[in-house]
PDB file of N, CA and C in Angstrom:
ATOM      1  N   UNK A   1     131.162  67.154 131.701  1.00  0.00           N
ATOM      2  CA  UNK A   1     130.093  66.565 130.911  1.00  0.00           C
ATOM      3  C   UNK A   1     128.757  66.961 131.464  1.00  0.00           C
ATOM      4  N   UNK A   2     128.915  68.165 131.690  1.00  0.00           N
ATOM      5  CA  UNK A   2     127.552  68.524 132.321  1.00  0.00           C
ATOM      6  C   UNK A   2     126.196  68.815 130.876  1.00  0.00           C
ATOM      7  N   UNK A   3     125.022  68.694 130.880  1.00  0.00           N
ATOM      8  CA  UNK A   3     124.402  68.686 130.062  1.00  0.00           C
ATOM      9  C   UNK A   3     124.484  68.668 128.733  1.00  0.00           C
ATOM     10  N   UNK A   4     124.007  69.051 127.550  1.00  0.00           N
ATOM     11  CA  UNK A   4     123.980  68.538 126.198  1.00  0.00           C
ATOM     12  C   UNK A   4     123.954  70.261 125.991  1.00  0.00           C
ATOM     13  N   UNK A   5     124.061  70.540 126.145  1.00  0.00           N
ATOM     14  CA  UNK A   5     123.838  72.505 125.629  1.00  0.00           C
ATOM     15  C   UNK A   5     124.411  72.711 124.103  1.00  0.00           C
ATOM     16  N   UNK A   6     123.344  73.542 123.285  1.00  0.00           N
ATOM     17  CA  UNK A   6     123.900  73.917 122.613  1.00  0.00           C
ATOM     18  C   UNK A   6     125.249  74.640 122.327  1.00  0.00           C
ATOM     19  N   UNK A   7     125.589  75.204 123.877  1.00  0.00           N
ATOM     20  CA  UNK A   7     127.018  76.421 123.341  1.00  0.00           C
ATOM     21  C   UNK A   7     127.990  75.607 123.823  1.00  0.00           C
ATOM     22  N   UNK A   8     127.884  73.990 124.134  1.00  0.00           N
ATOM     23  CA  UNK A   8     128.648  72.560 124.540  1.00  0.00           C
ATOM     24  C   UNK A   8     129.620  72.942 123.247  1.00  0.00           C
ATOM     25  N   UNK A   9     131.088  72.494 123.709  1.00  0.00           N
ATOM     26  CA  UNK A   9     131.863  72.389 122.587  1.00  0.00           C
ATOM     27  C   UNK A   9     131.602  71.040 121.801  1.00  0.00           C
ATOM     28  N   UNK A  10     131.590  70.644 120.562  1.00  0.00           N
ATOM     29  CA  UNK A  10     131.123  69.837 119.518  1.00  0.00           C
ATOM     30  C   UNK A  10     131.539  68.216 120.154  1.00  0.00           C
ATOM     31  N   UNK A  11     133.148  68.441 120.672  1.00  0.00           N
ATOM     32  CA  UNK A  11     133.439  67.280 120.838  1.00  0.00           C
ATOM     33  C   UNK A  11     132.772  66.608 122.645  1.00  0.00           C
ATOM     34  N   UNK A  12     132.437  67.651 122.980  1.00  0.00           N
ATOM     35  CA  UNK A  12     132.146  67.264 124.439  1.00  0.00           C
ATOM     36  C   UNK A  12     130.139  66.311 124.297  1.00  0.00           C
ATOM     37  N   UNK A  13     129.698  67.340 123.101  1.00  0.00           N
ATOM     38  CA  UNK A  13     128.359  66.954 122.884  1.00  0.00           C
ATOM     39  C   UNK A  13     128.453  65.448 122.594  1.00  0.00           C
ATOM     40  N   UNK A  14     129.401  65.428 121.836  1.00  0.00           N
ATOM     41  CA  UNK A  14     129.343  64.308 121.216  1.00  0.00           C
ATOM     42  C   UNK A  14     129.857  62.662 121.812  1.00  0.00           C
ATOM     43  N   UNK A  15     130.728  63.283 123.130  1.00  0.00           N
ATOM     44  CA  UNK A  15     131.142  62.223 124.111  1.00  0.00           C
ATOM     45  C   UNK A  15     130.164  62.247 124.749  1.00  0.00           C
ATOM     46  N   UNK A  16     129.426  62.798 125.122  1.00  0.00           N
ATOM     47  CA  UNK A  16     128.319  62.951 126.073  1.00  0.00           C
ATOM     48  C   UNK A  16     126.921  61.702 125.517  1.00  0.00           C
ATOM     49  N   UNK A  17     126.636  62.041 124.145  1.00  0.00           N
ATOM     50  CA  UNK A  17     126.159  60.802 123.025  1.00  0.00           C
ATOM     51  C   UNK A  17     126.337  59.706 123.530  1.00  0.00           C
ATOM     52  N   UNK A  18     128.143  59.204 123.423  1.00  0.00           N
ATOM     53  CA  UNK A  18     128.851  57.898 123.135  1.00  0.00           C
ATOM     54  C   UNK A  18     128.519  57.771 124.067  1.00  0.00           C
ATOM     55  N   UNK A  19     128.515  58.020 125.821  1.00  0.00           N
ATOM     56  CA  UNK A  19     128.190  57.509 127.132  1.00  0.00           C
ATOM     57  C   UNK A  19     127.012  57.295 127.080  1.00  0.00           C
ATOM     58  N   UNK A  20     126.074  58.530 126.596  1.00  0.00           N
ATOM     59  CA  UNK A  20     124.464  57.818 127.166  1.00  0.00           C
ATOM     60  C   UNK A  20     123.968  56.725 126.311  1.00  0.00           C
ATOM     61  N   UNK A  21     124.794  56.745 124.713  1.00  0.00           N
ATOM     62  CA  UNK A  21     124.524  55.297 124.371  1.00  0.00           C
ATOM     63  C   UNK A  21     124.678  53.895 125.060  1.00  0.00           C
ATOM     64  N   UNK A  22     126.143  54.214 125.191  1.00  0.00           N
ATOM     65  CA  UNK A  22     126.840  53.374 126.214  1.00  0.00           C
ATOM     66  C   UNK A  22     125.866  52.876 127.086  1.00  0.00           C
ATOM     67  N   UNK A  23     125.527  53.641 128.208  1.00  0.00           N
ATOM     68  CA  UNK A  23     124.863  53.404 129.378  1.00  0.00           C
ATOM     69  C   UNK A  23     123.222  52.802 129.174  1.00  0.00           C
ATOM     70  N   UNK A  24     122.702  53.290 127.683  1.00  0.00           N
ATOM     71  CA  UNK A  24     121.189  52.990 127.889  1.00  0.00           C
ATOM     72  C   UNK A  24     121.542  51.586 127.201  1.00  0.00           C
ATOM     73  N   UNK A  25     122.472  50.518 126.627  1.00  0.00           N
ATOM     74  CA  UNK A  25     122.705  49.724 126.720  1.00  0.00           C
ATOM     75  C   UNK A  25     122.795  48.638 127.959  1.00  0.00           C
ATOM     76  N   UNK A  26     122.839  49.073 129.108  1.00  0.00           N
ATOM     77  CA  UNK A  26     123.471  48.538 129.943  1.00  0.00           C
ATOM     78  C   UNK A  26     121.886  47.626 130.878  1.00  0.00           C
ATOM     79  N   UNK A  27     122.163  46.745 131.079  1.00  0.00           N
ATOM     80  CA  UNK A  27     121.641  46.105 132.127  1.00  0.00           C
ATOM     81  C   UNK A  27     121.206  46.821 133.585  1.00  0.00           C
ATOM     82  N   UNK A  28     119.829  46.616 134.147  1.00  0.00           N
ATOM     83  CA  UNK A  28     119.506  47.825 135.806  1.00  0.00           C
ATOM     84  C   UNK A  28     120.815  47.525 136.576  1.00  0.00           C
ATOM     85  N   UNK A  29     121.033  45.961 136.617  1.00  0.00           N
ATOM     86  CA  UNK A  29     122.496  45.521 137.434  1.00  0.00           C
ATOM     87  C   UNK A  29     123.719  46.197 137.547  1.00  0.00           C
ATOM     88  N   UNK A  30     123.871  46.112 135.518  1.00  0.00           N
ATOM     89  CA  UNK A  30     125.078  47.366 135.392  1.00  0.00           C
ATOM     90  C   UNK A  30     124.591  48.382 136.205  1.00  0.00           C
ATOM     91  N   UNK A  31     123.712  48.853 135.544  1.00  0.00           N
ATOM     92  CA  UNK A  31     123.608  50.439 136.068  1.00  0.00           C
ATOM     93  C   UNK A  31     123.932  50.594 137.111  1.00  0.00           C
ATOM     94  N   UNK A  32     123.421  50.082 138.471  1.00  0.00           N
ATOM     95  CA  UNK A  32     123.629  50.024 139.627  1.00  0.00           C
ATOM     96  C   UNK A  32     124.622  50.104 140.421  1.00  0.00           C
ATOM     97  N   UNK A  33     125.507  49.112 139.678  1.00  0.00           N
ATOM     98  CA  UNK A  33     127.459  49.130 139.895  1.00  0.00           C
ATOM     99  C   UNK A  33     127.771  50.426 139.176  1.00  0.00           C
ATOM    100  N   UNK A  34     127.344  50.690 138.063  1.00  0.00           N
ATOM    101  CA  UNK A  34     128.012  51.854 137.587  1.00  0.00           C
ATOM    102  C   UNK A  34     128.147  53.102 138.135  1.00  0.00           C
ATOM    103  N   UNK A  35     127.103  53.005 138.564  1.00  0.00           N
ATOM    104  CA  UNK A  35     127.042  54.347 139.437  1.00  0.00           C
ATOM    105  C   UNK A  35     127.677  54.434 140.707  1.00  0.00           C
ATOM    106  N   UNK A  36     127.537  53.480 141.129  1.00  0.00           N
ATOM    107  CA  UNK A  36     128.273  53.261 142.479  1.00  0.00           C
ATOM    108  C   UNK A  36     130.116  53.224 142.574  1.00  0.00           C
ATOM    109  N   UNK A  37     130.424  52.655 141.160  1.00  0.00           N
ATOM    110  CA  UNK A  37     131.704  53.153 141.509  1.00  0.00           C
ATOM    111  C   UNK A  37     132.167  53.936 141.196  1.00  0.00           C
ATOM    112  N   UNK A  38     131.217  55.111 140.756  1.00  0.00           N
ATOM    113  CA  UNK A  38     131.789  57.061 140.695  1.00  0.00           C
ATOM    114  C   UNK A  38     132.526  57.178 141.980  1.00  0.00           C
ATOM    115  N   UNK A  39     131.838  56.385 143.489  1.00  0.00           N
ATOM    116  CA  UNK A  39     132.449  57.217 144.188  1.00  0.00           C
ATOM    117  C   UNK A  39     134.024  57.091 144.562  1.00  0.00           C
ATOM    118  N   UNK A  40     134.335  56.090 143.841  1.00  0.00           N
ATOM    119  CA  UNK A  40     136.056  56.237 143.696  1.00  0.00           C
ATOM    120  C   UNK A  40     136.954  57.053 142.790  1.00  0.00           C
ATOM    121  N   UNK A  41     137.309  57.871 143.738  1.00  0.00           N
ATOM    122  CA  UNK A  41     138.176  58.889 142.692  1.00  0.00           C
ATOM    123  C   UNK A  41     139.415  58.374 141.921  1.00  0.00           C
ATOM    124  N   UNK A  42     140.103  57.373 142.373  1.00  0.00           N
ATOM    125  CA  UNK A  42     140.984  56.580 141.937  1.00  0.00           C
ATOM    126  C   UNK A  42     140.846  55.525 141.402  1.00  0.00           C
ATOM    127  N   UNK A  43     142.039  54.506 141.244  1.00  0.00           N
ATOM    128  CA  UNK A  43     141.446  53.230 141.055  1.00  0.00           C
ATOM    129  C   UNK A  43     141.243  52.095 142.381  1.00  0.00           C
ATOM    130  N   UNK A  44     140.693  51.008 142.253  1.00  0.00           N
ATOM    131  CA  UNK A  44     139.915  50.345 143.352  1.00  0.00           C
ATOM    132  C   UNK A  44     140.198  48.863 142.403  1.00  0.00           C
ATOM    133  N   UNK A  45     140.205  47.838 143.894  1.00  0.00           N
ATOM    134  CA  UNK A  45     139.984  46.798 143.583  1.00  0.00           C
ATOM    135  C   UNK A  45     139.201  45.898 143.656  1.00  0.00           C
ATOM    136  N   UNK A  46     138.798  44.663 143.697  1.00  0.00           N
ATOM    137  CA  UNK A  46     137.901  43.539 143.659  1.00  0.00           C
ATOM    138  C   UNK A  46     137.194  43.962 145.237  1.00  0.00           C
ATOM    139  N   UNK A  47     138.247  43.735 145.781  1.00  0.00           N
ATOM    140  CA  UNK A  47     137.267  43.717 147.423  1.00  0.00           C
ATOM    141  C   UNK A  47     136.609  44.900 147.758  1.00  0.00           C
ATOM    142  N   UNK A  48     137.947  46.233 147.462  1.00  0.00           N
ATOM    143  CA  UNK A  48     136.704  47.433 147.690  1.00  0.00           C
ATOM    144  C   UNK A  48     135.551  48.075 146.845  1.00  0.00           C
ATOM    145  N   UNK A  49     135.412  47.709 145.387  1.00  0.00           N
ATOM    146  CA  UNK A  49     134.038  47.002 144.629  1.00  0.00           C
ATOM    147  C   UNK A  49     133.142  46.535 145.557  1.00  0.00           C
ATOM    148  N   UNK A  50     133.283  45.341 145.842  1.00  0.00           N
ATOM    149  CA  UNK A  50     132.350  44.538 146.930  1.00  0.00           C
ATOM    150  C   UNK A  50     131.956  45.717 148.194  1.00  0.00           C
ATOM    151  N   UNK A  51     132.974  45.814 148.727  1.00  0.00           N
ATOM    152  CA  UNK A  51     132.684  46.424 149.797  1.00  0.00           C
ATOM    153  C   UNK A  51     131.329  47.712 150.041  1.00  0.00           C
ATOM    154  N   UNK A  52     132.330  48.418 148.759  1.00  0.00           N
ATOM    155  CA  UNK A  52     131.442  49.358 148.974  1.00  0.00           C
ATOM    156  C   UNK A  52     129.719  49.234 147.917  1.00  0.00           C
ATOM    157  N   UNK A  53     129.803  48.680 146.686  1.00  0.00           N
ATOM    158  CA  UNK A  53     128.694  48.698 145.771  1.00  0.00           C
ATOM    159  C   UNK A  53     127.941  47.755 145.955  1.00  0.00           C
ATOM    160  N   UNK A  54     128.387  46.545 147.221  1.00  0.00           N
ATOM    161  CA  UNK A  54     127.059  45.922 147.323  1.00  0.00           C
ATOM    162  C   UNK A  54     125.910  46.317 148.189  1.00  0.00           C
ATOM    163  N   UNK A  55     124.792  45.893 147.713  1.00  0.00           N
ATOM    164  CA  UNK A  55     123.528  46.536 148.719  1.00  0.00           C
ATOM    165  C   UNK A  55     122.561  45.850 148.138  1.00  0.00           C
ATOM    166  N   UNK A  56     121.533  47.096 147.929  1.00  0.00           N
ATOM    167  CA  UNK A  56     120.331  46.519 147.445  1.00  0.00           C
ATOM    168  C   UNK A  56     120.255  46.784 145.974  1.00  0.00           C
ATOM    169  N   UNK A  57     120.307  45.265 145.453  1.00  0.00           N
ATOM    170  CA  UNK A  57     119.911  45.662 143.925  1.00  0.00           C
ATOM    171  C   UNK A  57     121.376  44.909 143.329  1.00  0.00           C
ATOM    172  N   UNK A  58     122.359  44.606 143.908  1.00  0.00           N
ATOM    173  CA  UNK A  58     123.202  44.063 143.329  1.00  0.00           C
ATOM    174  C   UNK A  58     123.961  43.550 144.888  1.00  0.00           C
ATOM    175  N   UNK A  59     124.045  41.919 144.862  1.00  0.00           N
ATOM    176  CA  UNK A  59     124.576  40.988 145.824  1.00  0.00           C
ATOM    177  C   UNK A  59     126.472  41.261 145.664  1.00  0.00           C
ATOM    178  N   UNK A  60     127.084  41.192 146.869  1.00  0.00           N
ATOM    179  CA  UNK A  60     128.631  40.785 146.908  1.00  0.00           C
ATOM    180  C   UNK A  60     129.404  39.775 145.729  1.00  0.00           C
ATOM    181  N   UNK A  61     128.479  38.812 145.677  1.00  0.00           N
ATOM    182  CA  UNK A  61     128.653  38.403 144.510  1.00  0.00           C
ATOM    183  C   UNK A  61     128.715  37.769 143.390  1.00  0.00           C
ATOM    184  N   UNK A  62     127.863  39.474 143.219  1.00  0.00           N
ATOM    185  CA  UNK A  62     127.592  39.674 141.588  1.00  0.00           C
ATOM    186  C   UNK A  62     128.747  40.926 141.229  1.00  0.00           C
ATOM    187  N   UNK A  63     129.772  41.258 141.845  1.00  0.00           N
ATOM    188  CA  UNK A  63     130.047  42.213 142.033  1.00  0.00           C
ATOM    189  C   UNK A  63     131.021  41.966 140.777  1.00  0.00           C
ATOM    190  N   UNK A  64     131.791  41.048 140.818  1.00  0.00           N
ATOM    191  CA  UNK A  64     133.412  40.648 139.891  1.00  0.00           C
ATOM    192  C   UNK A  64     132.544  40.090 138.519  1.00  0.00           C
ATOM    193  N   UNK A  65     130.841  39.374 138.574  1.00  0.00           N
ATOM    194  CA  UNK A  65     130.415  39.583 136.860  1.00  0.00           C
ATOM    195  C   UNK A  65     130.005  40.761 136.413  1.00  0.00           C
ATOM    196  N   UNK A  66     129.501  41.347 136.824  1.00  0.00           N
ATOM    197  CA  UNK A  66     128.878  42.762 136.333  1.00  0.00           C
ATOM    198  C   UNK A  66     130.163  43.423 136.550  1.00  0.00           C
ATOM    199  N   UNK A  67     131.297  43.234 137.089  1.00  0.00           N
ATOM    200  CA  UNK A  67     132.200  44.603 137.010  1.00  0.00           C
ATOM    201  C   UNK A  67     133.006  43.990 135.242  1.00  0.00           C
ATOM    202  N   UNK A  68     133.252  43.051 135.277  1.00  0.00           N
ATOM    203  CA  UNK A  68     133.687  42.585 133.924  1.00  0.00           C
ATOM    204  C   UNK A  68     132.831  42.735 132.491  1.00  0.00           C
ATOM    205  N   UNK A  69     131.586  42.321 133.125  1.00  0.00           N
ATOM    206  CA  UNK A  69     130.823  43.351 131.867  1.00  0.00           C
ATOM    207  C   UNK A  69     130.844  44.816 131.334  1.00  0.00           C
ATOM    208  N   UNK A  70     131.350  45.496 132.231  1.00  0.00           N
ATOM    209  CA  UNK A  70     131.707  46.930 132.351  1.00  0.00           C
ATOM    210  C   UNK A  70     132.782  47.395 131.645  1.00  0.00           C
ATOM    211  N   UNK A  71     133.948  46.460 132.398  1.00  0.00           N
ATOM    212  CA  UNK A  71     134.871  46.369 131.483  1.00  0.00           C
ATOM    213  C   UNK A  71     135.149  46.242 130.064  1.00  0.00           C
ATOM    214  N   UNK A  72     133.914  44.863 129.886  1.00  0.00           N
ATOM    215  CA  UNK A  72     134.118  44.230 128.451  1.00  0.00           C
ATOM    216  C   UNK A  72     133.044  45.591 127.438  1.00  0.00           C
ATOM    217  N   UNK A  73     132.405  46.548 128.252  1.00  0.00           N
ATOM    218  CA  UNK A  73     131.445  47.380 127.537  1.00  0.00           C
ATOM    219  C   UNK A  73     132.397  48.866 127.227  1.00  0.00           C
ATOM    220  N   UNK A  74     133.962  48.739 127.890  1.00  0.00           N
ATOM    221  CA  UNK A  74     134.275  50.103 127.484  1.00  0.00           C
ATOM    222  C   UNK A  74     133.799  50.978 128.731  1.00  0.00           C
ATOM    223  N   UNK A  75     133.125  50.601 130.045  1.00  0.00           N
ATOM    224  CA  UNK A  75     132.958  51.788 130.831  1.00  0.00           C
ATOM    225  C   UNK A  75     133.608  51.911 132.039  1.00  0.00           C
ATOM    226  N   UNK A  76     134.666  50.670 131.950  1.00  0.00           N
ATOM    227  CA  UNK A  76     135.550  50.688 133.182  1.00  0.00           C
ATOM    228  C   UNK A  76     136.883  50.090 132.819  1.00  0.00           C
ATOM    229  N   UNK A  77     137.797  50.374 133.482  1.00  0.00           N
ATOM    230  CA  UNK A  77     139.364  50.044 132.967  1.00  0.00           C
ATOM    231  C   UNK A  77     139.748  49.034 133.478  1.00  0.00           C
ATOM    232  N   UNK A  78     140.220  48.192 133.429  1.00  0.00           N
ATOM    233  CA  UNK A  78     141.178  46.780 133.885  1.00  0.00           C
ATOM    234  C   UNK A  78     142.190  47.189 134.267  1.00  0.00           C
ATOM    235  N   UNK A  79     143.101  47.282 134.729  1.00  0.00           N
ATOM    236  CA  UNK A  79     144.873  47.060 134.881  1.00  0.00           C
ATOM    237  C   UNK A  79     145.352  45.790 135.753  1.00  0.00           C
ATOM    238  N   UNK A  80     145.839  45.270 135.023  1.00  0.00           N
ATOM    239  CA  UNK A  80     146.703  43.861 135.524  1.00  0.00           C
ATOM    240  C   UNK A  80     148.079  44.456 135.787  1.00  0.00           C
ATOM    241  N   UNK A  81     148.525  44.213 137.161  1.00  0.00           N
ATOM    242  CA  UNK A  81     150.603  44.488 137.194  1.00  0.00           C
ATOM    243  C   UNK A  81     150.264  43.503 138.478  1.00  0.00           C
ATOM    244  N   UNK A  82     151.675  42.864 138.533  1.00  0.00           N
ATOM    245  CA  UNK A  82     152.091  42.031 139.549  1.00  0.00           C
ATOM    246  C   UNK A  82     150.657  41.394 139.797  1.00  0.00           C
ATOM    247  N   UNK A  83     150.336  40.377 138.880  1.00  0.00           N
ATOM    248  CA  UNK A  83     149.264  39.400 139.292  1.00  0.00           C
ATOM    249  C   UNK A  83     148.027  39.899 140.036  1.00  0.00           C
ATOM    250  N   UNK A  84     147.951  41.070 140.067  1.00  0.00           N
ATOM    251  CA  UNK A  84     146.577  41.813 140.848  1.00  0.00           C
ATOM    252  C   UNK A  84     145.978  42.999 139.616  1.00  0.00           C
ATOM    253  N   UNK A  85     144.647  43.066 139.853  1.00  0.00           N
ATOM    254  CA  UNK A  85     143.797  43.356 138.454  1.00  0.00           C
ATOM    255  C   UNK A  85     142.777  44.655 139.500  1.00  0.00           C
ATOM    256  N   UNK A  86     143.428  45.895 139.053  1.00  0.00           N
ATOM    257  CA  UNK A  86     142.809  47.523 139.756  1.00  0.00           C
ATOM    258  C   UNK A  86     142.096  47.774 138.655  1.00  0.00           C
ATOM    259  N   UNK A  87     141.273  48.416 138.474  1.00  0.00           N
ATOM    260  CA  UNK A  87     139.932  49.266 138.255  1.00  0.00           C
ATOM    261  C   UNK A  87     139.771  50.543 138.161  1.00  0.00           C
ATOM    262  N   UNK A  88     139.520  51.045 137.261  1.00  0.00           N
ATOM    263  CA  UNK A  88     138.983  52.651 137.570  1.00  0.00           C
ATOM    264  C   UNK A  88     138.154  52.912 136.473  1.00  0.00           C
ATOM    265  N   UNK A  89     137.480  53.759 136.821  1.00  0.00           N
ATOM    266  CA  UNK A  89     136.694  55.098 135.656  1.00  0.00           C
ATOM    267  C   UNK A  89     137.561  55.626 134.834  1.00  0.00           C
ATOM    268  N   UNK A  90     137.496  56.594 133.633  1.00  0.00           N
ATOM    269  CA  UNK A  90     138.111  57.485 133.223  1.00  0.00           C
ATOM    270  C   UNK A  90     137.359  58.506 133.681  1.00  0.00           C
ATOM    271  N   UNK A  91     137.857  59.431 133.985  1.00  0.00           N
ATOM    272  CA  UNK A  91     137.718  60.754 134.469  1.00  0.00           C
ATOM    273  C   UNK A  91     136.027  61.234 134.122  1.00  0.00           C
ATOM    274  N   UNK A  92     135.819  61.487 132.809  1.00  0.00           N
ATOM    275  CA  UNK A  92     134.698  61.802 132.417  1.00  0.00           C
ATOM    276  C   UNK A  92     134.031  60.949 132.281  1.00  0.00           C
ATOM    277  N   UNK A  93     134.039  59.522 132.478  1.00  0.00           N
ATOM    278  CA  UNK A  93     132.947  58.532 132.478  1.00  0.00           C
ATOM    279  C   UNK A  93     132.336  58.580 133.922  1.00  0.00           C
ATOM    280  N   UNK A  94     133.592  58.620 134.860  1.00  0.00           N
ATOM    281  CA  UNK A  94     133.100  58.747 136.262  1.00  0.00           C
ATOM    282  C   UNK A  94     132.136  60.130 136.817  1.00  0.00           C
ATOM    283  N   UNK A  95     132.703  61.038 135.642  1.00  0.00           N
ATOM    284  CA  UNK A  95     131.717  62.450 136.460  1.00  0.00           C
ATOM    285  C   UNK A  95     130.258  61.959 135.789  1.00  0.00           C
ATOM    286  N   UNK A  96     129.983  61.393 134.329  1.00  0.00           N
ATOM    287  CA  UNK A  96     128.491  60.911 133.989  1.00  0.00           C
ATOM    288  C   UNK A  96     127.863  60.169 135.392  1.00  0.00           C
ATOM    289  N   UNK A  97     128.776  59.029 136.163  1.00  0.00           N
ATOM    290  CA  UNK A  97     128.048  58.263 136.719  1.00  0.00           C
ATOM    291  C   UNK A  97     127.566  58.942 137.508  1.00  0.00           C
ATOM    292  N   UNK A  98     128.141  59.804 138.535  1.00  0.00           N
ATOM    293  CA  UNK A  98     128.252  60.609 139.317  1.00  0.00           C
ATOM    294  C   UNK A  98     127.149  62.142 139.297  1.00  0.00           C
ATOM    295  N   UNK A  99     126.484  62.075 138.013  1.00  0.00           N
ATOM    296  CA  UNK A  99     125.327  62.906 137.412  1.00  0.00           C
ATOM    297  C   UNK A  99     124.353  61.854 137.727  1.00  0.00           C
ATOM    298  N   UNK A 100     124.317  60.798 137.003  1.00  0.00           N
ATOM    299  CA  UNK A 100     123.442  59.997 137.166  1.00  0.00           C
ATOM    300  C   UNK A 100     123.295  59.161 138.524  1.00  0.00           C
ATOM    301  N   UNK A 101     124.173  59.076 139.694  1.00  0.00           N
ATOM    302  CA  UNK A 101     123.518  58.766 140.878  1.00  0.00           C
ATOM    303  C   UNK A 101     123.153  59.712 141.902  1.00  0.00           C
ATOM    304  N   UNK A 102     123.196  61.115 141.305  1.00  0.00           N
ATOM    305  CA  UNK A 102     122.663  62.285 141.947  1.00  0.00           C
ATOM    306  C   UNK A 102     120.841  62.263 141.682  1.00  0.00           C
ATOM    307  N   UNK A 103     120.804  61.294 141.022  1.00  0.00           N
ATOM    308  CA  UNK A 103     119.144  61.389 140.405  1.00  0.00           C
ATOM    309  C   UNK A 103     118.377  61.036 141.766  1.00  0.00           C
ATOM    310  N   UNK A 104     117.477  61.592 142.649  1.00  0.00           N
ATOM    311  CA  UNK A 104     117.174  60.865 143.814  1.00  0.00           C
ATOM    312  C   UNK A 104     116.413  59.417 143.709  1.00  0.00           C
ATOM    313  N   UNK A 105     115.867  59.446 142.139  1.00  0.00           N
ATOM    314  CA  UNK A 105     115.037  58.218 141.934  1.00  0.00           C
ATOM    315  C   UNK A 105     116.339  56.797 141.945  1.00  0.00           C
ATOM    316  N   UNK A 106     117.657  56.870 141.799  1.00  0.00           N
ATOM    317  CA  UNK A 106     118.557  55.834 141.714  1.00  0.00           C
ATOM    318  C   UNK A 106     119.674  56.232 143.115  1.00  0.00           C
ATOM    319  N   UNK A 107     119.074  55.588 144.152  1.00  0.00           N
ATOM    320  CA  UNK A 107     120.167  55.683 145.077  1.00  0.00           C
ATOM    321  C   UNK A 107     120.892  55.567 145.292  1.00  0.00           C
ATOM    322  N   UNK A 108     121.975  55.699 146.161  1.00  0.00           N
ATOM    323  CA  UNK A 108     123.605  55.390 146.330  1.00  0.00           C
ATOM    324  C   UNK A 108     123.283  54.243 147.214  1.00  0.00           C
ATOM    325  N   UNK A 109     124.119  53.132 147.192  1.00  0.00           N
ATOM    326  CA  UNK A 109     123.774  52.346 148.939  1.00  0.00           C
ATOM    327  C   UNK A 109     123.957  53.060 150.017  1.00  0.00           C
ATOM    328  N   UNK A 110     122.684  52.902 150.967  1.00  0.00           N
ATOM    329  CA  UNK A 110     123.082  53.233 151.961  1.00  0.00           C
ATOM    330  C   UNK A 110     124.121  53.236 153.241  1.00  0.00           C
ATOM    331  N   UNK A 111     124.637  54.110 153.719  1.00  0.00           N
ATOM    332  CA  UNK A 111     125.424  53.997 154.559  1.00  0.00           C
ATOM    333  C   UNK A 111     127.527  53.671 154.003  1.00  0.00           C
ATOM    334  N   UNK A 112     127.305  53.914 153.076  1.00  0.00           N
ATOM    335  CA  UNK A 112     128.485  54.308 152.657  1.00  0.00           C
ATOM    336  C   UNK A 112     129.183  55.523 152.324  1.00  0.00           C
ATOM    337  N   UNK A 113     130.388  55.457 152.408  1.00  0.00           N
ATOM    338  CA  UNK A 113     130.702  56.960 152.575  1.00  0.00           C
ATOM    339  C   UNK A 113     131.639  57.250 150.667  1.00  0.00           C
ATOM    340  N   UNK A 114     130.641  57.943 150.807  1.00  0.00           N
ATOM    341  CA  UNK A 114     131.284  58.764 149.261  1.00  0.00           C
ATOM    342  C   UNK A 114     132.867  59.703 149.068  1.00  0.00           C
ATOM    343  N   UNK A 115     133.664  58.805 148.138  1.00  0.00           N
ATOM    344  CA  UNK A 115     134.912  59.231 147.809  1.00  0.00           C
ATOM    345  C   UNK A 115     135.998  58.389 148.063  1.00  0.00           C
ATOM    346  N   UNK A 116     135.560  57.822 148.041  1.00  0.00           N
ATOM    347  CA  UNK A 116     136.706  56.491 148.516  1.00  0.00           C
ATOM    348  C   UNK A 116     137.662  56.313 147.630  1.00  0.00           C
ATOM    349  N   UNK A 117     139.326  56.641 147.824  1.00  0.00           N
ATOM    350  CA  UNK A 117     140.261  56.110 146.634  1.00  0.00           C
ATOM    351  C   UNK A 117     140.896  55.223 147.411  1.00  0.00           C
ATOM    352  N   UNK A 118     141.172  53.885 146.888  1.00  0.00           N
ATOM    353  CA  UNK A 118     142.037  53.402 147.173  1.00  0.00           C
ATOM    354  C   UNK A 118     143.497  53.519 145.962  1.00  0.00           C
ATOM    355  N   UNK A 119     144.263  53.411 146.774  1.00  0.00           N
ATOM    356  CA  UNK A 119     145.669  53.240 145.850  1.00  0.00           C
ATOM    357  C   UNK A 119     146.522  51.852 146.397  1.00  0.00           C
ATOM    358  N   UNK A 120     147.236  51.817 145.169  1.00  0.00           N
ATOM    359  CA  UNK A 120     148.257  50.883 144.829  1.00  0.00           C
ATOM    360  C   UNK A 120     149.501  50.084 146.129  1.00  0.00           C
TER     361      UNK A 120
END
């Protein structure tokens, strides 16, 4: 999902649309979490959310309302099995965030380390 280019194949332009709609919907709060959990390549749960996306600009917790708004907006996945509720991006939602916290004006928190998967 790299830029909007004209020689973009039709359907990629056009997902590219549905996200930045998506996203210019979103609350600075969202935004903030959103971006922050690009850096999980996998899926992640409640605590490592917290762990890693709190900082400045969004408290520990605010972490489980704004991640449910996310959810409830279509930009993050739920999975419930065995009474525990994992998390992830879809693939190309996560590389948008991941454009957009490369911006130097929207920082990553500091002192965390980028790429974190947790698994199951």
């Amino acid at each position: 999902m790299t830029g909007g280019s004209r020689t973009a194949v039709r359907r990629q332009q056009t997902l590219r649309a549905s996200v930045d709609w998506s996203h210019a919907l979103l609350t600075e709060t969202e935004r903030i979490l959103f971006r922050r959990l690009a850096v999980f390549l996998g899926g992640f749960d409640l605590q490592a959310a917290q762990a890693v996306c709190s900082d400045t600009g969004i408290e520990r917790y605010q972490v489980l309302d704004q991640l449910t708004l996310l959810v409830d907006k279509s930009l993050t996945v739920a999975d419930e099995s065995s009474g525990r509720t994992r998390y992830r991006l879809l693939e190309t939602v996560r590389q948008y965030a991941l454009e957009n916290s490369a911006n130097p004006a929207k920082p990553m928190p500091s002192g965390r380390v980028i790429g974190i998967t947790t698994h199951r």
